[in-house]
C-alpha atoms as a PDB file:
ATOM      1  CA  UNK A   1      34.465   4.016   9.838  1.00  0.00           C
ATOM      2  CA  UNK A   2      34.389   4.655   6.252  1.00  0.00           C
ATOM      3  CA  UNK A   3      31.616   6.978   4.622  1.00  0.00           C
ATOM      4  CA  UNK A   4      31.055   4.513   2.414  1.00  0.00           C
ATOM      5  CA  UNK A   5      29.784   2.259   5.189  1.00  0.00           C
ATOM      6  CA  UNK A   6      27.013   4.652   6.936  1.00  0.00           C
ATOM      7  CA  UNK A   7      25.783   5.491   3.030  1.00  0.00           C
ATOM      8  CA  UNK A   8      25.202   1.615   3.053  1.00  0.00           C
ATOM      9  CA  UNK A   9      23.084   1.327   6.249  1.00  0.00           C
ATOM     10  CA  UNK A  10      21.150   4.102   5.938  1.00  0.00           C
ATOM     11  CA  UNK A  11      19.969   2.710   2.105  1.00  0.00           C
ATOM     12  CA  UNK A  12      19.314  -0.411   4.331  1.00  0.00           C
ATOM     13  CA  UNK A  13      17.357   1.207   6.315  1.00  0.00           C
ATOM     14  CA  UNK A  14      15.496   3.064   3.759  1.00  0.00           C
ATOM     15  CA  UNK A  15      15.099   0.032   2.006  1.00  0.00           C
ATOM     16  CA  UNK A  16      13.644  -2.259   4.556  1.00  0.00           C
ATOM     17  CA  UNK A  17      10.785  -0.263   4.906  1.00  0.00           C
ATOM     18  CA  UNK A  18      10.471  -0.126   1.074  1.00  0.00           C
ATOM     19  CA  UNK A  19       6.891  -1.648   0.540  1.00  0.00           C
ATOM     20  CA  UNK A  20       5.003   0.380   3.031  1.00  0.00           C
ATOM     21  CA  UNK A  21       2.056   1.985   1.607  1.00  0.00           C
ATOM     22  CA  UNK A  22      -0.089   3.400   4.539  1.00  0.00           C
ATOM     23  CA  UNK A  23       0.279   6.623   4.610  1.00  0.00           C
ATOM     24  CA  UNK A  24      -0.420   6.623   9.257  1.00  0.00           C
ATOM     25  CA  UNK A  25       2.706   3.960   9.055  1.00  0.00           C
ATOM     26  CA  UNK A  26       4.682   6.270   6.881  1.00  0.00           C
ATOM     27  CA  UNK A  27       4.121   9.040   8.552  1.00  0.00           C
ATOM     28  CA  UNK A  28       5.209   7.435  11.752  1.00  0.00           C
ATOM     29  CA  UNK A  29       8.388   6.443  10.094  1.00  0.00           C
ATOM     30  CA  UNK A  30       9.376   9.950   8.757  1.00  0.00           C
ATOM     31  CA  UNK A  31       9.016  11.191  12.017  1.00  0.00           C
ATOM     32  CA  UNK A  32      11.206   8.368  13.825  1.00  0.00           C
ATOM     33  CA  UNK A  33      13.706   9.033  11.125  1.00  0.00           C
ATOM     34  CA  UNK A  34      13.397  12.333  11.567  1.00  0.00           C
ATOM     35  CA  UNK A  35      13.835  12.756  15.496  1.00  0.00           C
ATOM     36  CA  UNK A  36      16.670  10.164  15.007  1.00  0.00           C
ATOM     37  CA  UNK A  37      18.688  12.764  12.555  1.00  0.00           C
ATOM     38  CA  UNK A  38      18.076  15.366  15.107  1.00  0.00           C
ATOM     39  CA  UNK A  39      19.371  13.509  17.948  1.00  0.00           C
ATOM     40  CA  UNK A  40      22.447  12.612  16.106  1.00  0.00           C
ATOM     41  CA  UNK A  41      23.235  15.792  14.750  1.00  0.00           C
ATOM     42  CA  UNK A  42      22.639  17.427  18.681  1.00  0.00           C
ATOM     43  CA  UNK A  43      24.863  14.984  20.183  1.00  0.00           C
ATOM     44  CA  UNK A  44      22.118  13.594  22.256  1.00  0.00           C
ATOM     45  CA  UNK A  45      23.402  10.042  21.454  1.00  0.00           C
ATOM     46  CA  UNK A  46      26.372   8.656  22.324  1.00  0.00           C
ATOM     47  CA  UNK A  47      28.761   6.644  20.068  1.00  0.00           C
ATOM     48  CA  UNK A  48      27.306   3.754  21.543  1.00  0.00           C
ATOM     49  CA  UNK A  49      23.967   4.489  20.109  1.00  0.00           C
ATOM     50  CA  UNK A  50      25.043   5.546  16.682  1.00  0.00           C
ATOM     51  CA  UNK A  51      27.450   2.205  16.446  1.00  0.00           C
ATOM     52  CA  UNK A  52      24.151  -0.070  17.890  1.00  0.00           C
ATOM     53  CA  UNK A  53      23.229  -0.068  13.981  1.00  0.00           C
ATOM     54  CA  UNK A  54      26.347  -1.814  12.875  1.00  0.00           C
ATOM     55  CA  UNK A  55      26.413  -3.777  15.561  1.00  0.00           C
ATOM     56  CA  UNK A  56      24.850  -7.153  13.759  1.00  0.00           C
ATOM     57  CA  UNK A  57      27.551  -6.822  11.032  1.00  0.00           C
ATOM     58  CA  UNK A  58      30.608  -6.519  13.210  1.00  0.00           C
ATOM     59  CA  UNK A  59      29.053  -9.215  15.854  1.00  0.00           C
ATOM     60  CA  UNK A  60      26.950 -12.169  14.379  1.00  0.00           C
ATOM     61  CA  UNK A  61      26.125 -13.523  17.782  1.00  0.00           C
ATOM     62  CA  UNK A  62      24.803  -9.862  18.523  1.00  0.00           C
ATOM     63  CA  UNK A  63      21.557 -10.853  16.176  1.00  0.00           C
ATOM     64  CA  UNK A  64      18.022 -10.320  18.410  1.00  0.00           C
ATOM     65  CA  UNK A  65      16.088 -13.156  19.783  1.00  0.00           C
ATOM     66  CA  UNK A  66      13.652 -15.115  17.963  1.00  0.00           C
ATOM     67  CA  UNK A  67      10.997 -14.579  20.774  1.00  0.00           C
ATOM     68  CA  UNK A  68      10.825 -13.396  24.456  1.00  0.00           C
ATOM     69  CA  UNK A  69      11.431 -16.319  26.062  1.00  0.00           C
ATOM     70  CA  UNK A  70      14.402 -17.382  24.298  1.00  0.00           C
ATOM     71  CA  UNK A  71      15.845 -13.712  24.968  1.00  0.00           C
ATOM     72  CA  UNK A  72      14.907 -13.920  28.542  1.00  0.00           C
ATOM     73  CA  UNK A  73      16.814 -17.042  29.172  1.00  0.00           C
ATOM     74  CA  UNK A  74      19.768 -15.683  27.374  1.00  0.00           C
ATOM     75  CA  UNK A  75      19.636 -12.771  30.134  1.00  0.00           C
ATOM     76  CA  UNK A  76      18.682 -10.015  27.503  1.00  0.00           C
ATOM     77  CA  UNK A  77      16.756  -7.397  28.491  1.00  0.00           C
END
């Protein structure tokens, strides 16, 4: 997988959470982003994990549910 590509998601990332403006919230999501860093860079995930966020590109069936009832019918956990 290109560099190129993980540059890319991880601006998506960024950028989804763009218009947050409490500071509890942001907090919350420097600290997620954080412990997520850390677990990649101590091998604690799996490929599997890291490749769950491209997932929705490679795989456009592979998109969540709309609700929980819809995902529990489709046999999604």
């Amino acid at each position: 997988m290109p560099v190129s590509n993980i540059r890319t998601k991880i601006r998506q990332e960024f950028e989804r959470h763009r218009y947050v403006s409490k500071l509890p919230t942001i907090d919350v999501l420097l600290f997620n982003s954080h412990q997520e860093y850390q677990e990649t860079l101590n091998y604690w995930k799996q490929l599997t994990h890291v490749l769950k966020y491209f997932r929705s590109e490679e795989d456009k069936t592979a998109a969540l549910p709309k609700n929980f009832i819809q995902g529990f019918l489709e046999g999604r956990n």
